[in-house]
Protein backbone atom coordinates (compact mmCIF):
# COMPACT_ATOMS: atom_id res chain seq x y z
CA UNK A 1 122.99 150.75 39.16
CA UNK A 2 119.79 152.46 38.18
CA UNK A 3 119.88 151.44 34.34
CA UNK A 4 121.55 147.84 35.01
CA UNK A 5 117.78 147.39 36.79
CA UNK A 6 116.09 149.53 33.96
CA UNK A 7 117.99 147.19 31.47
CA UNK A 8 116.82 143.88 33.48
CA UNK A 9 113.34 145.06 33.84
CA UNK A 10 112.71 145.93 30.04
CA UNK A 11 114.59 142.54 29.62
CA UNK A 12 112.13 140.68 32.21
CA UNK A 13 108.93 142.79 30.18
CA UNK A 14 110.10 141.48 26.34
CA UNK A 15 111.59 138.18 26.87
CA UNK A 16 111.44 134.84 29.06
CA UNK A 17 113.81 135.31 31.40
CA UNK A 18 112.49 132.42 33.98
CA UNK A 19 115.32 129.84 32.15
CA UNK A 20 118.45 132.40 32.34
CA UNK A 21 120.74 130.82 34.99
CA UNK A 22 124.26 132.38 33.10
CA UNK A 23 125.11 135.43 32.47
CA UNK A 24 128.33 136.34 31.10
CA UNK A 25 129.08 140.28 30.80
CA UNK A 26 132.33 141.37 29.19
CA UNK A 27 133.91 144.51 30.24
CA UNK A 28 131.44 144.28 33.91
CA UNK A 29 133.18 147.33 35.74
CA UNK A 30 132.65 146.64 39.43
CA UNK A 31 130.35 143.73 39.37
CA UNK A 32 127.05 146.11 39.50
CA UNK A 33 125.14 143.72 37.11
CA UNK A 34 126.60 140.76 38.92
CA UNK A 35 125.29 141.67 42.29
CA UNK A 36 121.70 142.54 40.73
CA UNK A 37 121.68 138.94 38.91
CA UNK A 38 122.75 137.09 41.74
CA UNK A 39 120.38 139.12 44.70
CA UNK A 40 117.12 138.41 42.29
CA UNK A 41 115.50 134.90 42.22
CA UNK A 42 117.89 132.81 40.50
CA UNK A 43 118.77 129.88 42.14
CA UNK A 44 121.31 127.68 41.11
CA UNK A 45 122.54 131.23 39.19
CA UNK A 46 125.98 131.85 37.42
CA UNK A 47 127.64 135.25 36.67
CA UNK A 48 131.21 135.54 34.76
CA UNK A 49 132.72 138.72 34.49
CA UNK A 50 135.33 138.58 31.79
CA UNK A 51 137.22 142.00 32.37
CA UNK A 52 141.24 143.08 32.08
CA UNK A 53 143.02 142.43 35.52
CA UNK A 54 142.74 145.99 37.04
CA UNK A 55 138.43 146.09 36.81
CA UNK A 56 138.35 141.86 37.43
CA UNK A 57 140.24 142.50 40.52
CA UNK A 58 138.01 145.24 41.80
CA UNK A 59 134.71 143.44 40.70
CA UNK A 60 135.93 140.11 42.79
CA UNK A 61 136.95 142.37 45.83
CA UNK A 62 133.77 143.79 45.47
CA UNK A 63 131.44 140.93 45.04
CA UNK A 64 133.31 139.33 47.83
CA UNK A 65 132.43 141.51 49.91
CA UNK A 66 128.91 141.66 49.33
CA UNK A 67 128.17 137.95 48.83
CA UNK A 68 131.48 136.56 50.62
CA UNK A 69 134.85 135.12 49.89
CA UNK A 70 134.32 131.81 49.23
CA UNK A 71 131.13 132.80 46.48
CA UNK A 72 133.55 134.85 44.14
CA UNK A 73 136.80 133.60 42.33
CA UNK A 74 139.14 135.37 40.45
CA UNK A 75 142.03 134.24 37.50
CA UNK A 76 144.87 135.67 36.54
CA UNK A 77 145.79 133.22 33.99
CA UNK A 78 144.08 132.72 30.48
CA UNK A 79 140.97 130.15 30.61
CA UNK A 80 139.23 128.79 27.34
CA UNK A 81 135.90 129.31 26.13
CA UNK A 82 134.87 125.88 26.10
CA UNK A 83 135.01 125.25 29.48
CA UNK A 84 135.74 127.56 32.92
CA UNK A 85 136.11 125.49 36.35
CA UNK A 86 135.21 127.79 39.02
CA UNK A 87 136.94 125.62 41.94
CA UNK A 88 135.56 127.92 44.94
CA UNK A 89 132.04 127.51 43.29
CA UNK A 90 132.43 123.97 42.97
CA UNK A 91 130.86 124.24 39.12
CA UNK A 92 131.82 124.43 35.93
CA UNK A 93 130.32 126.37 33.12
CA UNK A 94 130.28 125.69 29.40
CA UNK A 95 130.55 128.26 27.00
CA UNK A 96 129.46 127.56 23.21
CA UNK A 97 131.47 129.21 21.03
């Protein structure tokens, strides 16, 4: 967790970060990153985890429990890039390819 929030501050230091409200991490382990993006002071925020079923399982169990059930959604079926419909969330999030 400690270099996710090195990584975020050097980020915070060199670039404008104020805009970010999506981040999308590929291969996102347990959802550490996701739980630091979503705790800081982002409203309106967005994290998508895009992970093979075994760690996207865990990370959604996880983030569950830390932010509840009804604030983390998992898939088990293939979504496209263009667009992903998060029902629980109620939001949907583009994706340029």
């Amino acid at each position: 967790m400690l270099n996710y929030l090195k990584g975020l501050a050097f980020l915070k230091k060199t670039v404008g970060t104020s805009s970010i409200r999506r981040v999308l991490e590929i291969g996102g382990g347990y959802g550490t990153l996701g739980e630091i993006f979503l705790k800081s002071d982002y409203d309106n925020s967005v994290y998508i985890d895009v992970d093979i079923p075994p760690a996207a399982y865990v990370a959604t169990r996880y983030l569950q429990k830390v932010f509840g059930e009804t604030q983390s959604w998992i898939t088990h079926r293939p979504v496209t890039l263009t667009s992903l419909t998060c029902p629980r969330l109620n939001k949907t999030t583009g994706v340029r390819s």
